[in-house]
N, C-alpha and C. Protein backbone atom coordinates (compact mmCIF):
# COMPACT_ATOMS: atom_id res chain seq x y z
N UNK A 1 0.85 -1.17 0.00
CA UNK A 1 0.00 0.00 0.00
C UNK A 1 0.90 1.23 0.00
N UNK A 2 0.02 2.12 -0.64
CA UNK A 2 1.31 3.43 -1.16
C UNK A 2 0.08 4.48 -0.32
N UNK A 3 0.57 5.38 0.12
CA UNK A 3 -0.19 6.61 0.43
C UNK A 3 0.77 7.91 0.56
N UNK A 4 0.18 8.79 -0.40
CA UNK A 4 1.11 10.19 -0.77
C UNK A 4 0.57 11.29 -0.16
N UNK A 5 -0.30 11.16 0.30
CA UNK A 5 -0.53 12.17 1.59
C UNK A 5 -1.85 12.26 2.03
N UNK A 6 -1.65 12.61 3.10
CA UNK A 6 -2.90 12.25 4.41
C UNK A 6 -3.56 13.83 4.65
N UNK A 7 -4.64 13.94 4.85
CA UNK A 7 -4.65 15.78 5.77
C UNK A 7 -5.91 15.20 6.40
N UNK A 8 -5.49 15.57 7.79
CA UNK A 8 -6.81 15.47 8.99
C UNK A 8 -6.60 16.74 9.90
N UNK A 9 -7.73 17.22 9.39
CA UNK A 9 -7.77 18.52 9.89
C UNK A 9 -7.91 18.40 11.74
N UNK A 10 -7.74 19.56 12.63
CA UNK A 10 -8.10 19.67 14.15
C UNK A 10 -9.61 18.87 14.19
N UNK A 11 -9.58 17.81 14.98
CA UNK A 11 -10.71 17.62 15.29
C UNK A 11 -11.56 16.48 14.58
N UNK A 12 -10.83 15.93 13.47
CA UNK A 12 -11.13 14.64 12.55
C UNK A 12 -10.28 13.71 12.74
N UNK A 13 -10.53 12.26 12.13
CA UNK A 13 -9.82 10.74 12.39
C UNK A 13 -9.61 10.52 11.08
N UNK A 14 -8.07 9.82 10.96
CA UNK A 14 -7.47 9.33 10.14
C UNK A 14 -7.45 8.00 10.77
N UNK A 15 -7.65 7.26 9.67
CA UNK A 15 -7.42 5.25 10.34
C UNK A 15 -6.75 5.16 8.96
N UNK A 16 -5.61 4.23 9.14
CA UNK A 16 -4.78 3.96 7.82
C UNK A 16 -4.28 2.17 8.57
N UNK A 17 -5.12 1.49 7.52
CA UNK A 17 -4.60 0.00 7.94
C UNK A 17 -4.54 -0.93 6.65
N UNK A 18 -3.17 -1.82 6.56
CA UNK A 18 -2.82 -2.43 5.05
C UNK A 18 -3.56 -3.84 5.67
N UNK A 19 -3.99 -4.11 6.53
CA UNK A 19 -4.85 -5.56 6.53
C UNK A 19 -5.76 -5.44 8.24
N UNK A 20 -6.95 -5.52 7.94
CA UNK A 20 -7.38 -5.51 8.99
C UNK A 20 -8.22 -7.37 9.84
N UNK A 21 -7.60 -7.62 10.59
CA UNK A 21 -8.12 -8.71 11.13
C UNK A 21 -9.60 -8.93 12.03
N UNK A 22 -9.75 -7.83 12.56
CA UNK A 22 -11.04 -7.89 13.68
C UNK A 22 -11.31 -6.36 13.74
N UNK A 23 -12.98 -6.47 13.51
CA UNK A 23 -13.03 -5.26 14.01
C UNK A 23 -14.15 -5.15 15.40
N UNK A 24 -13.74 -4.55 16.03
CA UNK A 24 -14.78 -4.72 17.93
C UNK A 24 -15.10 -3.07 17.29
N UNK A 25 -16.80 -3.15 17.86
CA UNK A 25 -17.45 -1.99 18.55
C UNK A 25 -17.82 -2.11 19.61
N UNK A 26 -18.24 -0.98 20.14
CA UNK A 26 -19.53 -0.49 21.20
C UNK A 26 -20.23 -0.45 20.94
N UNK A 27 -21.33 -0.76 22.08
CA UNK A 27 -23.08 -0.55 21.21
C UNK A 27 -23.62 0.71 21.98
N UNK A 28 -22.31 1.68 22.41
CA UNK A 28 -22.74 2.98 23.00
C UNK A 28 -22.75 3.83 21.89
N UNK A 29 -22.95 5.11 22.15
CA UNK A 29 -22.71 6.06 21.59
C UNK A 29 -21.32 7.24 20.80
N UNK A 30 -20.72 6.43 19.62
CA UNK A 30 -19.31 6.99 19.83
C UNK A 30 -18.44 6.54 20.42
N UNK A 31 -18.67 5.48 20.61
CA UNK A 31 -17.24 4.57 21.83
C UNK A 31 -17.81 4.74 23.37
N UNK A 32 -18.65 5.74 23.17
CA UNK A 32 -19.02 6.31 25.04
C UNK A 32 -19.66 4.73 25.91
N UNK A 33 -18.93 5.28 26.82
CA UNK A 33 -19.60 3.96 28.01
C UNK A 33 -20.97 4.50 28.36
N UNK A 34 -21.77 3.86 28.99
CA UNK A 34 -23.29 4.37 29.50
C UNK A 34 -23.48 5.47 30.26
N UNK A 35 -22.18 5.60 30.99
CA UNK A 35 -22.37 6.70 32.13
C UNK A 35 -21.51 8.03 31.24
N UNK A 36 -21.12 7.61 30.36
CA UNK A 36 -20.59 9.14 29.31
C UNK A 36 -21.97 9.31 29.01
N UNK A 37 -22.80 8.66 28.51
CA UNK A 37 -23.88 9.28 26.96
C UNK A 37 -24.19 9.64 28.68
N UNK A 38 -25.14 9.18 29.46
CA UNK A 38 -26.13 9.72 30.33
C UNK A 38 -25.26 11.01 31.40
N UNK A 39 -24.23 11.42 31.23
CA UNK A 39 -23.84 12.81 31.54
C UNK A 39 -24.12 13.81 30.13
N UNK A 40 -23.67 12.91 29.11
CA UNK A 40 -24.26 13.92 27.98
C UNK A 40 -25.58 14.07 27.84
N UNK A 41 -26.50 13.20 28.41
CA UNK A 41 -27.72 13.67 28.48
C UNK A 41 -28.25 14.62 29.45
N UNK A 42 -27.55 14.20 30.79
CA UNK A 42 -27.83 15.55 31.57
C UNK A 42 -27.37 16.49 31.55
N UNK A 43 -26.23 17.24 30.66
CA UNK A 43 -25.56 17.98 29.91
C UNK A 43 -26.75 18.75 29.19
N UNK A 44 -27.45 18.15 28.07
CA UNK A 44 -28.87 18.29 27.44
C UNK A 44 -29.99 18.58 27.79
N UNK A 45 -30.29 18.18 29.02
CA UNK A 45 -31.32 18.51 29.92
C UNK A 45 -31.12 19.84 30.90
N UNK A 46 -29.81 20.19 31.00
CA UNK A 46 -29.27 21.29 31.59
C UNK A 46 -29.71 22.97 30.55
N UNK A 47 -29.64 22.72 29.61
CA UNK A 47 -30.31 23.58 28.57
C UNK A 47 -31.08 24.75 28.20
N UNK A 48 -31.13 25.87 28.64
CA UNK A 48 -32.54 26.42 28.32
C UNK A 48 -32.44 27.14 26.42
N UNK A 49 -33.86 27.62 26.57
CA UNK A 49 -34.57 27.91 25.17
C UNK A 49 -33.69 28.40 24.05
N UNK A 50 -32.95 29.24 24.70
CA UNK A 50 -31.68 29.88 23.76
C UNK A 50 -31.01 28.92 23.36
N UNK A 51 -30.35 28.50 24.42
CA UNK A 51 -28.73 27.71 24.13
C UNK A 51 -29.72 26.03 23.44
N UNK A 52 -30.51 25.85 23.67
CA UNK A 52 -30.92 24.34 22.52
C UNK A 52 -31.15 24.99 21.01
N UNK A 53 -31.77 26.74 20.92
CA UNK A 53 -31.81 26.45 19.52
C UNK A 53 -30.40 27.21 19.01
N UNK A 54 -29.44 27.80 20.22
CA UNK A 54 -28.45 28.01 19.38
C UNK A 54 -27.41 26.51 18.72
N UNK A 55 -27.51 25.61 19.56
CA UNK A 55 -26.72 24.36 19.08
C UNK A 55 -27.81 23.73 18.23
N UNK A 56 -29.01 23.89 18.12
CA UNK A 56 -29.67 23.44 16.95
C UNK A 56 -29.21 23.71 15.56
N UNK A 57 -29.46 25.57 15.22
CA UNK A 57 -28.99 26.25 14.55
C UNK A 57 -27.65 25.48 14.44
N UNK A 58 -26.45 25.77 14.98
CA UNK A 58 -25.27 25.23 14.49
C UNK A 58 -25.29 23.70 14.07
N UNK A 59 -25.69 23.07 14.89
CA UNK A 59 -25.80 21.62 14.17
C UNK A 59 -26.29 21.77 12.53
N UNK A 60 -27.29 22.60 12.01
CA UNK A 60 -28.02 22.75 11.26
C UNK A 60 -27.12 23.44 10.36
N UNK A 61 -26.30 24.28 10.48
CA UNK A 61 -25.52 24.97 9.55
C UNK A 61 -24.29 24.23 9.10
N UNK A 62 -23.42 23.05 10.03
CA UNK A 62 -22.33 21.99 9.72
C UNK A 62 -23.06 21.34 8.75
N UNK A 63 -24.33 21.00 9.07
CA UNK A 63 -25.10 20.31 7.68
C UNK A 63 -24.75 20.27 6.72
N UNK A 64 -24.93 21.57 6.95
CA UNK A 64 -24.89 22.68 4.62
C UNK A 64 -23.75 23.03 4.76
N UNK A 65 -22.46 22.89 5.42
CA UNK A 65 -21.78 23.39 4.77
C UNK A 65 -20.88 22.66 4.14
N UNK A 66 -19.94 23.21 3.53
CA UNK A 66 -19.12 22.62 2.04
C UNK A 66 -17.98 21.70 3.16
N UNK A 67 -17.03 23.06 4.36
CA UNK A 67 -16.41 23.04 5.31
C UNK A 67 -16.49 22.76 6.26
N UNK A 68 -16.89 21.20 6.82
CA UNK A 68 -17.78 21.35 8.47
C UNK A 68 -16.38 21.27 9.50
N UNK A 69 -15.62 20.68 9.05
CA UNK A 69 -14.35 20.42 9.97
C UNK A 69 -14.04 21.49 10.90
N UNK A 70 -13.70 22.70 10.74
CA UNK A 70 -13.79 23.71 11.69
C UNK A 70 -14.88 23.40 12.45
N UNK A 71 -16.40 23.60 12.41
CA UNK A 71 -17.50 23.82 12.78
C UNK A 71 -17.63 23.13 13.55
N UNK A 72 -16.87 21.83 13.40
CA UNK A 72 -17.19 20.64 14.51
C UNK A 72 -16.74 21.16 15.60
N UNK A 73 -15.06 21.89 15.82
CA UNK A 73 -14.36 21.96 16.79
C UNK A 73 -15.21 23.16 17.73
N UNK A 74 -15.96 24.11 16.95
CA UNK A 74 -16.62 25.05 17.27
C UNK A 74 -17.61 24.43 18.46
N UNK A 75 -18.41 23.78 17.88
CA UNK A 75 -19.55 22.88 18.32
C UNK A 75 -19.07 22.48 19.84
N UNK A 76 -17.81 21.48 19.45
CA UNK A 76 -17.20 20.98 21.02
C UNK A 76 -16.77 21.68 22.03
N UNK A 77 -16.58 22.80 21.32
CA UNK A 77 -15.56 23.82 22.01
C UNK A 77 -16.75 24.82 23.32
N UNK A 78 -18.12 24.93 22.33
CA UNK A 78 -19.48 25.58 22.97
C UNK A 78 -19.79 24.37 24.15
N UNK A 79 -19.83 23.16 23.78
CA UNK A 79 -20.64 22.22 24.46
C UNK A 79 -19.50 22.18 25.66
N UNK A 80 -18.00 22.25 25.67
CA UNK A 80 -16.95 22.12 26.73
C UNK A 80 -17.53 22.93 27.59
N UNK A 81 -18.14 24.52 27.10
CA UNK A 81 -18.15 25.64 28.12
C UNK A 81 -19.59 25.57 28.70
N UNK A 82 -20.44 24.67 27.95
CA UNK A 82 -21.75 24.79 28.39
C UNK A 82 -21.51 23.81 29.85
N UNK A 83 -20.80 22.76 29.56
CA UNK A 83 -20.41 21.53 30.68
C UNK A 83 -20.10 22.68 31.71
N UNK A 84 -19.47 22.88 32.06
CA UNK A 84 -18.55 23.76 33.00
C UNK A 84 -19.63 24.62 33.62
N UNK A 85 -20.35 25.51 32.79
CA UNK A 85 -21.54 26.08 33.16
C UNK A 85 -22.26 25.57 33.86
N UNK A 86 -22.80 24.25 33.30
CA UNK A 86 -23.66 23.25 34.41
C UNK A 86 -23.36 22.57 35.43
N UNK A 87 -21.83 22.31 35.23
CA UNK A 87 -20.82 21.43 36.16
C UNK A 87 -21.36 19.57 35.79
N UNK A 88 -21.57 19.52 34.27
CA UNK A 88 -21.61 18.47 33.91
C UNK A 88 -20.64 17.90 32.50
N UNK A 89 -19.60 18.18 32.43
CA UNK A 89 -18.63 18.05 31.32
C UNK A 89 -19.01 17.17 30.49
N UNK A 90 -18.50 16.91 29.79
CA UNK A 90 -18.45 16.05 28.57
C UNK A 90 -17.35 15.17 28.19
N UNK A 91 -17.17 13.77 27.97
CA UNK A 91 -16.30 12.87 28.32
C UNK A 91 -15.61 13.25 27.41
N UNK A 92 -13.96 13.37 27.63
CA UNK A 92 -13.22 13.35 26.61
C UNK A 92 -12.98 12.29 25.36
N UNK A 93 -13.62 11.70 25.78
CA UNK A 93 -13.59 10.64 24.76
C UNK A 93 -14.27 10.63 23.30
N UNK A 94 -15.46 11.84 23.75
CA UNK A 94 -16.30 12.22 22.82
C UNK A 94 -15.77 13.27 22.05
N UNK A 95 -15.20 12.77 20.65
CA UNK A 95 -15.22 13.38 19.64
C UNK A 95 -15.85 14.70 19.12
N UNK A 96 -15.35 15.64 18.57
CA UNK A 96 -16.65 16.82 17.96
C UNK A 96 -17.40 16.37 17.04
N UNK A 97 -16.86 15.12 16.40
CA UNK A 97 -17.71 14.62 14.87
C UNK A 97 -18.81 13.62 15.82
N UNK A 98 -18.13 12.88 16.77
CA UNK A 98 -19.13 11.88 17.57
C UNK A 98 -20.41 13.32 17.88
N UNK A 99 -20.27 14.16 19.12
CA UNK A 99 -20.69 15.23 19.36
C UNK A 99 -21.85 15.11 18.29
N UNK A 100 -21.09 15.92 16.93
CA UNK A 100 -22.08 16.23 15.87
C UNK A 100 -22.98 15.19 15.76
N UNK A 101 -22.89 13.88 15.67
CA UNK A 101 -23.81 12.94 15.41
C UNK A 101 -24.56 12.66 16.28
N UNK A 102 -24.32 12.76 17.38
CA UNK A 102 -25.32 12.55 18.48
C UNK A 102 -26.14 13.90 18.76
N UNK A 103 -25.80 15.25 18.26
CA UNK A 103 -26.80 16.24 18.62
C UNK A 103 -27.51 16.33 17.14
N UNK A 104 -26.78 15.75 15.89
CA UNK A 104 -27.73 15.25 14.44
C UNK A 104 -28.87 14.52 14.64
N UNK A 105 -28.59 13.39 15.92
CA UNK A 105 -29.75 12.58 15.80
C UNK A 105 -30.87 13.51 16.89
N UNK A 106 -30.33 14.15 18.21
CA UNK A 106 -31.29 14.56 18.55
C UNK A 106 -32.41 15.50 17.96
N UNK A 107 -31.64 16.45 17.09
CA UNK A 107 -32.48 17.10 16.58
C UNK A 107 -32.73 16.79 14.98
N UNK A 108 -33.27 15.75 14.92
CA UNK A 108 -33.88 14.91 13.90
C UNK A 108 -33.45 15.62 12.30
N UNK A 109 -31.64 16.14 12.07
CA UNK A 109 -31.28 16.49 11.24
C UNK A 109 -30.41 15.51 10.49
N UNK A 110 -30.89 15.06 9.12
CA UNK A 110 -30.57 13.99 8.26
C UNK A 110 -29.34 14.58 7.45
């Protein structure tokens, strides 16, 4: 296998493998263990009217755009300070692209 160049921007995954033998998932959310997603849910529930449709809105705009890679880090970067705000963080484990997909599915954006 030949590869002439890679670019993973802040905040995206590169996997580069010439034979793969096994692959294991989670049946959590993003790799998250049970007690990550259900802090990210009370993270979510912490919320008021503004701040759900401002991360709506943004979820909604990574959508359409051409460029979401920045947008993601944006996204994580809001949800880090919202944690802190509530005093319910967000597992490091969780990705901004994981992030994005799990606030895609909440707000029923395809």
């Amino acid at each position: 296998m030949k590869i002439n160049k890679v670019i993973a921007e802040s905040g995206s995954q590169a996997n580069i493998a010439d034979r793969i033998d096994r692959i294991d998932f989670s049946t959590g959310a993003g790799g998250l263990s049970t007690d990550e997603l259900a802090q990210f849910k009370k993270l979510l529930s912490c919320l008021d009217e503004v701040e759900v449709s401002e991360v709506s809105n943004q979820v909604i705009e990574i959508k359409a755009s051409e460029q979401p890679a920045p947008m993601f880090k944006k996204l994580k970067e809001k949800f880090d300070e919202l944690g802190r705000k509530y005093g319910a963080p967000l597992a490091e484990s969780l990705t901004s692209s994981a992030l994005y997909d799990l606030l895609k599915s909440v707000f029923g954006v395809g």
